[in-house]
C-alpha atoms as a PDB file:
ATOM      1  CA  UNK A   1       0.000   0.000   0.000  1.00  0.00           C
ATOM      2  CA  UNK A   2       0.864   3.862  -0.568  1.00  0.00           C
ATOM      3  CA  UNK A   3       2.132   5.913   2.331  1.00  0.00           C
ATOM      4  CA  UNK A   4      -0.600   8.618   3.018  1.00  0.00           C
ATOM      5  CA  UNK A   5       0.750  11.983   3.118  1.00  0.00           C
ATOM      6  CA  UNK A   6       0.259  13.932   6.386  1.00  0.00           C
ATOM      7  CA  UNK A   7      -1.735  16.760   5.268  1.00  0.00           C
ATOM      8  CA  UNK A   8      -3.297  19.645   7.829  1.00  0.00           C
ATOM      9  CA  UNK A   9      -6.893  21.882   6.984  1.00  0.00           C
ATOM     10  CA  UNK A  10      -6.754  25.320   7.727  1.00  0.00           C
ATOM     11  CA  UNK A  11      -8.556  24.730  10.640  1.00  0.00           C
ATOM     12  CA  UNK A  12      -9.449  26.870  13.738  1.00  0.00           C
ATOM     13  CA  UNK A  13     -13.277  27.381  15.724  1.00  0.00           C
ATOM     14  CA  UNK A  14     -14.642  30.257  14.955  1.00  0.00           C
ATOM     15  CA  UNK A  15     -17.668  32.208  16.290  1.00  0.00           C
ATOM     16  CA  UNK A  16     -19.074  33.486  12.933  1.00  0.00           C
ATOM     17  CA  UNK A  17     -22.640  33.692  12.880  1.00  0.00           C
ATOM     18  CA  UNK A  18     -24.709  30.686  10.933  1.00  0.00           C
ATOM     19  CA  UNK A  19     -28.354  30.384   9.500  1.00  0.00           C
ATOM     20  CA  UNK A  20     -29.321  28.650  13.397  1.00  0.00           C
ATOM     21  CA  UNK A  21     -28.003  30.961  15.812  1.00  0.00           C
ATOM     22  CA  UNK A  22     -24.272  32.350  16.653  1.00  0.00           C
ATOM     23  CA  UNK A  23     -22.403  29.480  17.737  1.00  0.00           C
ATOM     24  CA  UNK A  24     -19.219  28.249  17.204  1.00  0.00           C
ATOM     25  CA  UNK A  25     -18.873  26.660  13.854  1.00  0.00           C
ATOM     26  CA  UNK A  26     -16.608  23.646  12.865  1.00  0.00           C
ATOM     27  CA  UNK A  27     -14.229  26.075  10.159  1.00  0.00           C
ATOM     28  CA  UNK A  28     -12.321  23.029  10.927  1.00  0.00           C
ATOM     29  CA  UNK A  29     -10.190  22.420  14.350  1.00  0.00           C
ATOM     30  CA  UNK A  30      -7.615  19.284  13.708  1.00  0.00           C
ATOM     31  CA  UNK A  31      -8.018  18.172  16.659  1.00  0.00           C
ATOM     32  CA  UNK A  32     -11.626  18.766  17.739  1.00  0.00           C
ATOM     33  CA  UNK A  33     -12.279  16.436  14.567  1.00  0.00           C
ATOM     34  CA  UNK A  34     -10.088  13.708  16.354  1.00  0.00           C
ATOM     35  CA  UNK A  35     -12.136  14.039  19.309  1.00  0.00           C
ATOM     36  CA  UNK A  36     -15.281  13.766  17.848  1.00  0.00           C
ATOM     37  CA  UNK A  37     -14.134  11.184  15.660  1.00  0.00           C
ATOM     38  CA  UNK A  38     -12.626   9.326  18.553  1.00  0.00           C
ATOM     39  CA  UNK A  39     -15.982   9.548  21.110  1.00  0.00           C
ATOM     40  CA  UNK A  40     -17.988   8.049  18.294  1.00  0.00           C
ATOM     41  CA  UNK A  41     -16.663   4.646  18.918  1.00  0.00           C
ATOM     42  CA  UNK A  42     -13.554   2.916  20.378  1.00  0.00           C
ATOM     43  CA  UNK A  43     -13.064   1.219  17.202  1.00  0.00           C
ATOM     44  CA  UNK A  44     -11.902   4.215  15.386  1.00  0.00           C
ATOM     45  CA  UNK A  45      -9.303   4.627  18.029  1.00  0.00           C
ATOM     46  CA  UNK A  46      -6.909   1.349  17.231  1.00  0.00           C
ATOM     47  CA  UNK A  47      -8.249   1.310  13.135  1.00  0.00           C
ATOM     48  CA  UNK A  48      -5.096   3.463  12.884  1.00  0.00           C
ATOM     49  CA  UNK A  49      -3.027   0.590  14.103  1.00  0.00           C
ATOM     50  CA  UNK A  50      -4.728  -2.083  12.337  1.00  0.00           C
ATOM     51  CA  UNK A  51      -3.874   0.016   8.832  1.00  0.00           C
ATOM     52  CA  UNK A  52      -0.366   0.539   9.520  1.00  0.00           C
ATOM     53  CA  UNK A  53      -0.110  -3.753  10.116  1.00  0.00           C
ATOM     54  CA  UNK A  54      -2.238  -4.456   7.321  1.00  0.00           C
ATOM     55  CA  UNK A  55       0.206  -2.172   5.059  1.00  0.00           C
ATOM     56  CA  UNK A  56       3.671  -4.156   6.416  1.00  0.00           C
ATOM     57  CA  UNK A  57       3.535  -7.183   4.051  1.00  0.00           C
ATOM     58  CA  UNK A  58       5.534  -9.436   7.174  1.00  0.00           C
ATOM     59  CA  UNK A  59       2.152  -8.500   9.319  1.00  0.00           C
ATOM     60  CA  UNK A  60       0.578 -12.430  10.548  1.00  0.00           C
ATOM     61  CA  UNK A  61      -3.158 -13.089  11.080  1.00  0.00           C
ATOM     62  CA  UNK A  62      -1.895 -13.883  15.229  1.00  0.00           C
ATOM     63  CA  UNK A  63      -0.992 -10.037  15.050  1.00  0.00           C
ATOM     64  CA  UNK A  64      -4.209  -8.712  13.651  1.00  0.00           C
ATOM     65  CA  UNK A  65      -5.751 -10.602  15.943  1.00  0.00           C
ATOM     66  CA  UNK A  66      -3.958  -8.880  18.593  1.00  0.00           C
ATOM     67  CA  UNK A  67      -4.527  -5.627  18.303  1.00  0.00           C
ATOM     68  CA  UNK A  68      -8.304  -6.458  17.197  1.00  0.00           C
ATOM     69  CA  UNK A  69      -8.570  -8.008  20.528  1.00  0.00           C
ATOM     70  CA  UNK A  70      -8.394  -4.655  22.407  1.00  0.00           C
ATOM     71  CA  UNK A  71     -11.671  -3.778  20.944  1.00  0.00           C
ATOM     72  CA  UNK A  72     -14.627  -6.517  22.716  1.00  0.00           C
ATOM     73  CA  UNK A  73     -17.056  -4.924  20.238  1.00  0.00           C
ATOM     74  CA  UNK A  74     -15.330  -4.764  17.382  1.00  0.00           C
ATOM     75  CA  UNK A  75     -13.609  -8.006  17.078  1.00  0.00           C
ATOM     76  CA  UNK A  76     -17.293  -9.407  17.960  1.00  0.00           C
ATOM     77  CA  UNK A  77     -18.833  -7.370  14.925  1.00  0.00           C
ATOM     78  CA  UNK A  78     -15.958  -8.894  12.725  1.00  0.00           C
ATOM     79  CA  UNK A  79     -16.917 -12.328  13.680  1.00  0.00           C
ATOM     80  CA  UNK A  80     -20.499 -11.535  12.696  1.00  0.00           C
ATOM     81  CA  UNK A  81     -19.935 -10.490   9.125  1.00  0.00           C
ATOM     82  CA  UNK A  82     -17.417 -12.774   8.713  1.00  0.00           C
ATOM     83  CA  UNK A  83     -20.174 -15.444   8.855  1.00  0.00           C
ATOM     84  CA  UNK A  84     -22.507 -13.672   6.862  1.00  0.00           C
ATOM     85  CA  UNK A  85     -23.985 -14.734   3.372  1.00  0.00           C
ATOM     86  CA  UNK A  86     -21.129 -12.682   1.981  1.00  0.00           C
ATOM     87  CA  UNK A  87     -18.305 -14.363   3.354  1.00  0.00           C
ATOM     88  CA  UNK A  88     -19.678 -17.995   3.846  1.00  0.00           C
ATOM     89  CA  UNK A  89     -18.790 -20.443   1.309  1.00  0.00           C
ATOM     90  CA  UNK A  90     -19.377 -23.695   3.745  1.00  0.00           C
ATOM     91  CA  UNK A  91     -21.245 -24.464   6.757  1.00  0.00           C
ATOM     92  CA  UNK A  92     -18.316 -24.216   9.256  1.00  0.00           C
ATOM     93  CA  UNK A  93     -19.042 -21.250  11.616  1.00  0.00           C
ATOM     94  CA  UNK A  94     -16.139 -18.399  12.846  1.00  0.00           C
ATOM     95  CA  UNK A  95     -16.013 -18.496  16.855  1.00  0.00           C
ATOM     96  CA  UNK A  96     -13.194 -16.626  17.464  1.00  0.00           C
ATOM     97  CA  UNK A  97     -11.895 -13.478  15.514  1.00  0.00           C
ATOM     98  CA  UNK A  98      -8.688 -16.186  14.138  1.00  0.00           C
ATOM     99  CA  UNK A  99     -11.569 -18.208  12.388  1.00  0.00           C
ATOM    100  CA  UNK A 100     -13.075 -14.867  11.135  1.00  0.00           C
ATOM    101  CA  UNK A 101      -9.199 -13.446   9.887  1.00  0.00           C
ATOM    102  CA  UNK A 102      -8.963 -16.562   8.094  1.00  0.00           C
ATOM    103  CA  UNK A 103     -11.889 -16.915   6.257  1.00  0.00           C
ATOM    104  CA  UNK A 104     -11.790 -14.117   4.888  1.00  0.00           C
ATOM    105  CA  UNK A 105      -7.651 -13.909   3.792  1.00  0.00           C
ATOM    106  CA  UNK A 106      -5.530 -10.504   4.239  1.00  0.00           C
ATOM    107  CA  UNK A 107      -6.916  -9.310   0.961  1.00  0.00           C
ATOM    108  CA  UNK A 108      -9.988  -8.744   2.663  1.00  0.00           C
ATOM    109  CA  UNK A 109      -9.042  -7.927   6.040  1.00  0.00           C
ATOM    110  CA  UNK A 110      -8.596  -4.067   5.714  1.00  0.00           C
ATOM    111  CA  UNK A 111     -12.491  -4.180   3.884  1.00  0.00           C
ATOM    112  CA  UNK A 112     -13.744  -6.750   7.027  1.00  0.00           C
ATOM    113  CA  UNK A 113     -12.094  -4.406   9.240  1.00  0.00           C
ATOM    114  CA  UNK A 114     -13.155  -1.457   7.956  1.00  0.00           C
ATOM    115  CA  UNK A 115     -16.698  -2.270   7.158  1.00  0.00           C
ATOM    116  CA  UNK A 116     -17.256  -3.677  10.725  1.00  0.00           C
ATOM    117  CA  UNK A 117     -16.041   0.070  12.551  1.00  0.00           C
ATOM    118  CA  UNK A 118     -18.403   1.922  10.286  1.00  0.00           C
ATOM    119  CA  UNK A 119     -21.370  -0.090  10.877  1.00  0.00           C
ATOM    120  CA  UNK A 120     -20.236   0.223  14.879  1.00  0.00           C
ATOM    121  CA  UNK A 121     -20.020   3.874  14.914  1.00  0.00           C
ATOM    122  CA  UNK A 122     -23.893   4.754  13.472  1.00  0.00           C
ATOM    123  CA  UNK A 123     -25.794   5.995  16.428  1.00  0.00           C
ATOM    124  CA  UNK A 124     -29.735   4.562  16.132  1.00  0.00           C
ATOM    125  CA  UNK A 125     -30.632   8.523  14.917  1.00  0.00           C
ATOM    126  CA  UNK A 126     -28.306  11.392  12.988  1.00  0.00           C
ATOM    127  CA  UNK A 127     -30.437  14.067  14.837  1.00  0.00           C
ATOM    128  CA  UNK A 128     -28.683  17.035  12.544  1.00  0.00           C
ATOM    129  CA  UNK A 129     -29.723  15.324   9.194  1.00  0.00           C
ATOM    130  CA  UNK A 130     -33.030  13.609  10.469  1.00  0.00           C
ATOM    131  CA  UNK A 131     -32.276  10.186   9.406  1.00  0.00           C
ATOM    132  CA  UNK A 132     -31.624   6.588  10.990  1.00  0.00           C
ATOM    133  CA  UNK A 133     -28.091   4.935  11.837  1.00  0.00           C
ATOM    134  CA  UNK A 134     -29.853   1.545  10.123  1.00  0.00           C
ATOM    135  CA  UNK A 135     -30.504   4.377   6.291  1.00  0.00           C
ATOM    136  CA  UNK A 136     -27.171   5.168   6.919  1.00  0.00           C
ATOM    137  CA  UNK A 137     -25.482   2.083   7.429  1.00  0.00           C
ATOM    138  CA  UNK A 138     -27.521   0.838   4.471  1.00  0.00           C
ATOM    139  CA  UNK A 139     -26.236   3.495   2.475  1.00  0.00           C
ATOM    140  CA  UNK A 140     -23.052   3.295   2.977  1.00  0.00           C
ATOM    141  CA  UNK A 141     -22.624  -0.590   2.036  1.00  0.00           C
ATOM    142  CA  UNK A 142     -24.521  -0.279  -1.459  1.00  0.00           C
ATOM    143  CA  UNK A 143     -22.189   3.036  -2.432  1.00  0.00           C
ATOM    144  CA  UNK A 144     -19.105   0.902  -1.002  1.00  0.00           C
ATOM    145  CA  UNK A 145     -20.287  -2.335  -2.897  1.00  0.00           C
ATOM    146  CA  UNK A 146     -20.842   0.054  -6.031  1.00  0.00           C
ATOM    147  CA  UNK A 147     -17.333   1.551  -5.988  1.00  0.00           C
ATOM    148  CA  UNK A 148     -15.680  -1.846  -5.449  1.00  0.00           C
ATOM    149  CA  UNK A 149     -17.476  -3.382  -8.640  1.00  0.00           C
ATOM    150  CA  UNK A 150     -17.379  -0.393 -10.843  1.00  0.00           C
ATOM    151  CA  UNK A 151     -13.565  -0.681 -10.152  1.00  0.00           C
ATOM    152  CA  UNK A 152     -13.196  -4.036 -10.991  1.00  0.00           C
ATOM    153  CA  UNK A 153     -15.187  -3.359 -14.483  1.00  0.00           C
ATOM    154  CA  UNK A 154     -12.890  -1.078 -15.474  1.00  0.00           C
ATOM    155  CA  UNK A 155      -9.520  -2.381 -14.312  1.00  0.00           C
ATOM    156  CA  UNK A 156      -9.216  -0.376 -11.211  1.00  0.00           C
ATOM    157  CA  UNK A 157      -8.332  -1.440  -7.567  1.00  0.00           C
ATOM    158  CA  UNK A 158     -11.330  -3.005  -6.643  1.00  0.00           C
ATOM    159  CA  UNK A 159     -10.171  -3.046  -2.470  1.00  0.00           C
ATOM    160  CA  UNK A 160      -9.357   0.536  -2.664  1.00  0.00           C
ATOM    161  CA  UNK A 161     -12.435   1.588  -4.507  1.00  0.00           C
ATOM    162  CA  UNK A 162     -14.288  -0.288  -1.650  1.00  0.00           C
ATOM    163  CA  UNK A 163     -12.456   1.731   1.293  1.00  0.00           C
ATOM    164  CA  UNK A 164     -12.915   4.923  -0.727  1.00  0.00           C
ATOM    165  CA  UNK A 165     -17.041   4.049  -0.727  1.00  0.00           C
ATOM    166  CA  UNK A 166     -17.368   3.219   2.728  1.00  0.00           C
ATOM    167  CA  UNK A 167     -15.449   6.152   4.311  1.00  0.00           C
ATOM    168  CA  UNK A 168     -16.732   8.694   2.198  1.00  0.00           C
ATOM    169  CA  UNK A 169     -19.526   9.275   4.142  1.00  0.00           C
ATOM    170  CA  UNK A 170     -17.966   9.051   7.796  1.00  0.00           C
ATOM    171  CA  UNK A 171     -17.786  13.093   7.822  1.00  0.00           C
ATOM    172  CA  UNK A 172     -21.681  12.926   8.519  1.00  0.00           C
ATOM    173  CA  UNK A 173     -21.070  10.970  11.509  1.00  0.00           C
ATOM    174  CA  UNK A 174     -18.852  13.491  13.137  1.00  0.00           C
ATOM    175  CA  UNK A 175     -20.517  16.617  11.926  1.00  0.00           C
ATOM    176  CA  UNK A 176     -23.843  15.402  13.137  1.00  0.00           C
ATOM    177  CA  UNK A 177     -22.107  14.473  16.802  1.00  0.00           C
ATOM    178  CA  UNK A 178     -20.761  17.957  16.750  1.00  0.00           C
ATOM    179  CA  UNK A 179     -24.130  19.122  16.545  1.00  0.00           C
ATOM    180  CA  UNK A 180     -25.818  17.121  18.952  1.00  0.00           C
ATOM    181  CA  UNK A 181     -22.902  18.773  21.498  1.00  0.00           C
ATOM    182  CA  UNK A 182     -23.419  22.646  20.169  1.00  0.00           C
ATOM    183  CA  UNK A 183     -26.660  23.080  18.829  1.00  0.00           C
ATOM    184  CA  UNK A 184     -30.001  22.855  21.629  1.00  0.00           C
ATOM    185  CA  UNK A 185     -32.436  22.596  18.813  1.00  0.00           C
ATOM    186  CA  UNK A 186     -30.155  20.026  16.709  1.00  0.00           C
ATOM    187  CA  UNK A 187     -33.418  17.870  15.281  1.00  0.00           C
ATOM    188  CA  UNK A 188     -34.411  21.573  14.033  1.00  0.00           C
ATOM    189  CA  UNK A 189     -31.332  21.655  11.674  1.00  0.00           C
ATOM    190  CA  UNK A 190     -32.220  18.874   9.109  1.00  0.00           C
ATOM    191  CA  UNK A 191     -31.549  19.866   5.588  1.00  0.00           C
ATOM    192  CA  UNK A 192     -34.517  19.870   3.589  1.00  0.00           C
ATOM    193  CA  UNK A 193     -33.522  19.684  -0.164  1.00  0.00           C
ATOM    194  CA  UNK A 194     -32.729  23.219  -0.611  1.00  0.00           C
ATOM    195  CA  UNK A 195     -29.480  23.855  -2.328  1.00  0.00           C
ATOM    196  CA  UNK A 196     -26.809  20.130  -2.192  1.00  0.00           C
ATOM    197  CA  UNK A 197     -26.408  18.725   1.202  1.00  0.00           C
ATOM    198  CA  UNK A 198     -22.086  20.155   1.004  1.00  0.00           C
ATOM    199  CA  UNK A 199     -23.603  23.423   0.653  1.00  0.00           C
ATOM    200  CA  UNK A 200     -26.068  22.687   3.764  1.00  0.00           C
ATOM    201  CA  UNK A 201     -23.072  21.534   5.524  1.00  0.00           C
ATOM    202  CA  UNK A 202     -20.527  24.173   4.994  1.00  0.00           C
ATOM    203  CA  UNK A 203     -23.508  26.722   5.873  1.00  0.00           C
ATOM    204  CA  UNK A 204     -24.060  25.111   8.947  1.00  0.00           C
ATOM    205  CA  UNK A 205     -20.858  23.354  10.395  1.00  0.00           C
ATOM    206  CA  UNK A 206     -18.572  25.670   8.300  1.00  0.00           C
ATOM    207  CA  UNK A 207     -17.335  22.979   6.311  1.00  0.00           C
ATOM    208  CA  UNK A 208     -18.793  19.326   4.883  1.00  0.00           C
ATOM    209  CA  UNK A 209     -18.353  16.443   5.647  1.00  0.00           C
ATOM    210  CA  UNK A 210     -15.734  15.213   2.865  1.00  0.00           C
ATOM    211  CA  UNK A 211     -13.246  17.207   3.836  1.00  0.00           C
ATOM    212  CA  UNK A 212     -13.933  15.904   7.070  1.00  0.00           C
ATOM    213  CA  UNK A 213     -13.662  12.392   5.868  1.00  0.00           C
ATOM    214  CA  UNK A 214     -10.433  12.952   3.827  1.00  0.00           C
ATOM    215  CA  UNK A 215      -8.600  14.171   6.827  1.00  0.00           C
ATOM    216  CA  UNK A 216      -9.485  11.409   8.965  1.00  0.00           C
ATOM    217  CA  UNK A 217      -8.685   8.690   6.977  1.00  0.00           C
ATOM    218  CA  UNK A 218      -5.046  10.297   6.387  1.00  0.00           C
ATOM    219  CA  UNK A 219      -4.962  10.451  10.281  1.00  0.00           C
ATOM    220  CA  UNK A 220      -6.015   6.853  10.367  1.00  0.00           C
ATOM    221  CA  UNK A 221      -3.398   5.875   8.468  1.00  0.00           C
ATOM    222  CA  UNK A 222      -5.627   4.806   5.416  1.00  0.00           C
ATOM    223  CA  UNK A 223      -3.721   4.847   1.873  1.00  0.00           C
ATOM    224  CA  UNK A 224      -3.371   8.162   0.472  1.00  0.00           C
ATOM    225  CA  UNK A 225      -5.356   6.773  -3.089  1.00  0.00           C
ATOM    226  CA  UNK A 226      -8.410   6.465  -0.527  1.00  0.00           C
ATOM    227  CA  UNK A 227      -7.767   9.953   1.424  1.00  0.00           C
ATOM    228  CA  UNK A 228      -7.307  11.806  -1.998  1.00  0.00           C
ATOM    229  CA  UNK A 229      -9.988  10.191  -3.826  1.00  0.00           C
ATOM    230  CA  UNK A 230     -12.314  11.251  -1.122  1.00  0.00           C
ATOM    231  CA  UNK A 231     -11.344  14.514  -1.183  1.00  0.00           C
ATOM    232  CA  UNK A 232     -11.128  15.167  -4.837  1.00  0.00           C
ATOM    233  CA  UNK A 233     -14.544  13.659  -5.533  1.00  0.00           C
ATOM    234  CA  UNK A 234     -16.335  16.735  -5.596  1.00  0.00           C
ATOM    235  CA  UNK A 235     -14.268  18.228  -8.261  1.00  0.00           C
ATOM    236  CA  UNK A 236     -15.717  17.400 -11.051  1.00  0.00           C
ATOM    237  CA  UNK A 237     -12.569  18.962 -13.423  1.00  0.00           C
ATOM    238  CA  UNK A 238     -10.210  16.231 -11.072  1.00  0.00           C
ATOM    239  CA  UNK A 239     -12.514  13.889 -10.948  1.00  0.00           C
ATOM    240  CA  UNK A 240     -12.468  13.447 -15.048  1.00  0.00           C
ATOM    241  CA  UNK A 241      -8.708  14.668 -15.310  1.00  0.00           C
ATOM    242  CA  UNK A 242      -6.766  13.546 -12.387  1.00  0.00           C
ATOM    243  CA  UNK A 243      -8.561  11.504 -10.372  1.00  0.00           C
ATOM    244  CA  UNK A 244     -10.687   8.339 -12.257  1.00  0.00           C
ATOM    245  CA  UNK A 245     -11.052   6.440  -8.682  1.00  0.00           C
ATOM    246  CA  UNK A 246     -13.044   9.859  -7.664  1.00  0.00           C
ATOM    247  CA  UNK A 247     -15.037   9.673 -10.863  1.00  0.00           C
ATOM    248  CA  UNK A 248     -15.806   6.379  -9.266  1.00  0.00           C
ATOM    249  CA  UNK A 249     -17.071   7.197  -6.116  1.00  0.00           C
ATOM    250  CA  UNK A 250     -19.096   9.907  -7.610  1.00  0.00           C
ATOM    251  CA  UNK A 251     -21.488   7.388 -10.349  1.00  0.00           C
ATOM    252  CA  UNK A 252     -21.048   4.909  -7.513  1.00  0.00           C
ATOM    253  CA  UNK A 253     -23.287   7.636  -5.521  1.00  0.00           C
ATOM    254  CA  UNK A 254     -25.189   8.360  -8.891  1.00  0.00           C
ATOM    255  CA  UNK A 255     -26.036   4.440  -9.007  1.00  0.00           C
ATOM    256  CA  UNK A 256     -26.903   4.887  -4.808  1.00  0.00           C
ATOM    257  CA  UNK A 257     -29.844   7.756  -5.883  1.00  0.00           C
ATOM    258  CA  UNK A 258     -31.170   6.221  -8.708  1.00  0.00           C
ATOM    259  CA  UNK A 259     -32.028   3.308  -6.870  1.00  0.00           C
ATOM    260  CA  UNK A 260     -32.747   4.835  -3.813  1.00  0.00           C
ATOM    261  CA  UNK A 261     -30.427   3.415  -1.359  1.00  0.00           C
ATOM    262  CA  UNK A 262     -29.194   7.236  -1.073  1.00  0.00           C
ATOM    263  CA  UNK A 263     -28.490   7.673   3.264  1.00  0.00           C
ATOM    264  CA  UNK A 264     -31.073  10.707   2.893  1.00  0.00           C
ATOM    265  CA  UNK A 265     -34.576  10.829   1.303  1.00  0.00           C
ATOM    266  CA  UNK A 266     -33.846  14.073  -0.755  1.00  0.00           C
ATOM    267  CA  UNK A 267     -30.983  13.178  -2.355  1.00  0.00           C
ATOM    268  CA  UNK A 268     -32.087  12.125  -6.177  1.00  0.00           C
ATOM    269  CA  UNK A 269     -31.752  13.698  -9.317  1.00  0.00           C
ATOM    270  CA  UNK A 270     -28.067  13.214 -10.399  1.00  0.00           C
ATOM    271  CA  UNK A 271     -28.139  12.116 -14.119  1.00  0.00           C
ATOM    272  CA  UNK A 272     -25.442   9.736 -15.585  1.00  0.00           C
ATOM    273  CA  UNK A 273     -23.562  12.105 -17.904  1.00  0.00           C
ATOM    274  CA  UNK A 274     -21.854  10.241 -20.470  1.00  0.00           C
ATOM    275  CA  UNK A 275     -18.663  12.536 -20.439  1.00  0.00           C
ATOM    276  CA  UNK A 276     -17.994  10.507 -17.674  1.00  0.00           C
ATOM    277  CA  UNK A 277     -18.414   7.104 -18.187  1.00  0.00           C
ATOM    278  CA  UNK A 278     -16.784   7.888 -21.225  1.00  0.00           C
ATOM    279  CA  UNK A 279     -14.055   8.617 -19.081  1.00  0.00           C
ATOM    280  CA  UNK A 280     -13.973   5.815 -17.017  1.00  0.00           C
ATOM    281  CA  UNK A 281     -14.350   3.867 -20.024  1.00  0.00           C
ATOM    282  CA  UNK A 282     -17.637   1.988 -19.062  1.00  0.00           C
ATOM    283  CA  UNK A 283     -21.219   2.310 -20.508  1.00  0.00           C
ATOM    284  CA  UNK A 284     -24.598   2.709 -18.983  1.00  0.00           C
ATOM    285  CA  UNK A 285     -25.680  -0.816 -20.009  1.00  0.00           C
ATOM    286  CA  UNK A 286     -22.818  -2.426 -17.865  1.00  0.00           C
ATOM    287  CA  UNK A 287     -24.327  -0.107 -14.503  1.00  0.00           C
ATOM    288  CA  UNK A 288     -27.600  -1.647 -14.663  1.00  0.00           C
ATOM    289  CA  UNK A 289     -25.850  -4.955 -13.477  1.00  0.00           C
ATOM    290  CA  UNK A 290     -23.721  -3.487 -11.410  1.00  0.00           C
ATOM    291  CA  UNK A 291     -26.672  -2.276  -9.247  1.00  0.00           C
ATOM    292  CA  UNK A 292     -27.965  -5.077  -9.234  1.00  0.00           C
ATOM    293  CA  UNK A 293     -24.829  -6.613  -7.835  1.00  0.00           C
ATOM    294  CA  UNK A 294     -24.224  -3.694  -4.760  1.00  0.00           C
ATOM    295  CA  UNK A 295     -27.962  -4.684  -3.759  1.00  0.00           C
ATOM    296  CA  UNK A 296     -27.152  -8.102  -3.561  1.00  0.00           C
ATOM    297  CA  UNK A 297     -23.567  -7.541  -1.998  1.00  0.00           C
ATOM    298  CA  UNK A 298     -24.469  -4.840   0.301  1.00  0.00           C
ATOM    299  CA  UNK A 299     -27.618  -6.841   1.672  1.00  0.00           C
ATOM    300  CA  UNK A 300     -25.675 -10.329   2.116  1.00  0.00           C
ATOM    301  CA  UNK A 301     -22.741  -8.451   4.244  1.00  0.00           C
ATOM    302  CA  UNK A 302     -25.872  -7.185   6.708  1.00  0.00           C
ATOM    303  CA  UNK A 303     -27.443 -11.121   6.786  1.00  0.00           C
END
């Protein structure tokens, strides 16, 4: 794996005024991020650790295991999706998190691993964008799923195209905790369709939540082709020039509203332009499968 880059946001709390009263606004403190990032679950805290083994070739399953055993919850989660309809091939079950490790190979591990924090760190409700941890998680696997086989079509790396998918979206998870701590009327603030949801966001929070995502998966040690996909996929002149895994992740979300597994009711609309598959050198014929196979993919890792 590539060594991510440490990069730094301009980042400081400010007390400019917003549309929902004058409070302090997230313009983007390093380490208030951490700490939000952090409280959200005790997974996130070793997933640092587990990324920087998973990247050293010489790394065994024993030391995975290791460091997955600090985490109760975690390494419990992992077990469960290990022996879901995804992973099982036979009709041996995983009882301890060796079993799961080994089922599933160290391709997969850094996708087990991080699919299994993600779905840990959805609270039951995202009061700030009015939606349920269960839409979100949802979400979340059918854009990851999309990525990964959109990838794959087009001769891409399939694992990273998975990562990219399923951390995309873990900005909303710490803007919407930052909320619930600053804001008294935080089930008031839900966006309702006006304007796109990054505009909502950096209105709001004073910034959105991929930038928030990119700079916490460099922090987490994640590969810097996942960190700077994330953060160039909402430039659509990078995405198409510089940056085809970020063209990716955007008709991966394209492919998420269209067939409504979107985290958030309102999002719809996005059209397929065929600049970009063009691009990406796949046609529109090929994405109707593909859907069909994130469905299936993203349901079978929740059974």
């Amino acid at each position: 794996m590539d060594t991510p880059k440490p990069k730094t946001l301009p980042m400081t709390l400010s007390e400019t005024s917003n549309p929902h009263g004058n409070v302090k606004r997230l313009s983007n403190d390093q380490q208030c991020l951490l700490t939000i990032t952090d409280s959200l679950n005790a997974s996130g805290q070793i997933l640092g650790l587990l990324n920087m083994a998973i990247s050293n070739p010489r790394t065994t399953i024993p030391e995975i295991a290791t460091i997955l055993r600090r985490d109760v919850m975690l390494s419990a989660r992992i077990i469960r999706i290990s022996n879901s309809a995804f992973f099982v091939r036979t009709s041996n079950v995983c009882k301890t998190i060796e079993d799961a490790l080994q089922r599933v190979g160290m391709r997969e591990i850094a996708r087990l691993i991080a699919t299994a924090t993600m779905q840990g760190m959805a609270p039951p409700r995202l009061r700030a964008y009015g939606i349920s941890g269960d839409q979100f998680n949802k979400s979340v696997l059918f854009t990851a799923s999309a990525s990964q086989l959109i990838a794959a079509e087009v001769k891409m790396d399939p694992n990273v195209a998975y990562l990219a998918g399923l951390m995309r979206p873990l900005g909303i998870l710490v803007l919407n905790k930052w909320a619930e701590q600053q804001f008294s009327h935080v089930d008031k603030l839900e966006w309702g369709g006006a304007g796109s949801l990054l505009q909502w966001e950096q209105n709001t929070f004073g910034l959105n939540h991929i930038e928030v995502s990119s700079f916490i998966t460099r922090k987490w040690g994640f590969p810097a082709s996942v960190s700077d996909s994330i953060e160039k996929s909402t430039d659509q002149l990078a995405c198409v020039n510089e940056s085809p895994m970020s063209l990716i992740l955007q008709t991966a979300e394209t492919l998420a509203e269209s067939n409504r597994a979107t985290f958030h009711a309102l999002q719809s609309g996005s059209a397929l332009r065929k600049d970009r598959l063009d691009a990406l050198g796949i046609k529109s014929v090929q994405l109707v499968e593909i859907s069909r196979g994130a469905l299936h993919q993203s349901r079978n890792f929740s059974n």
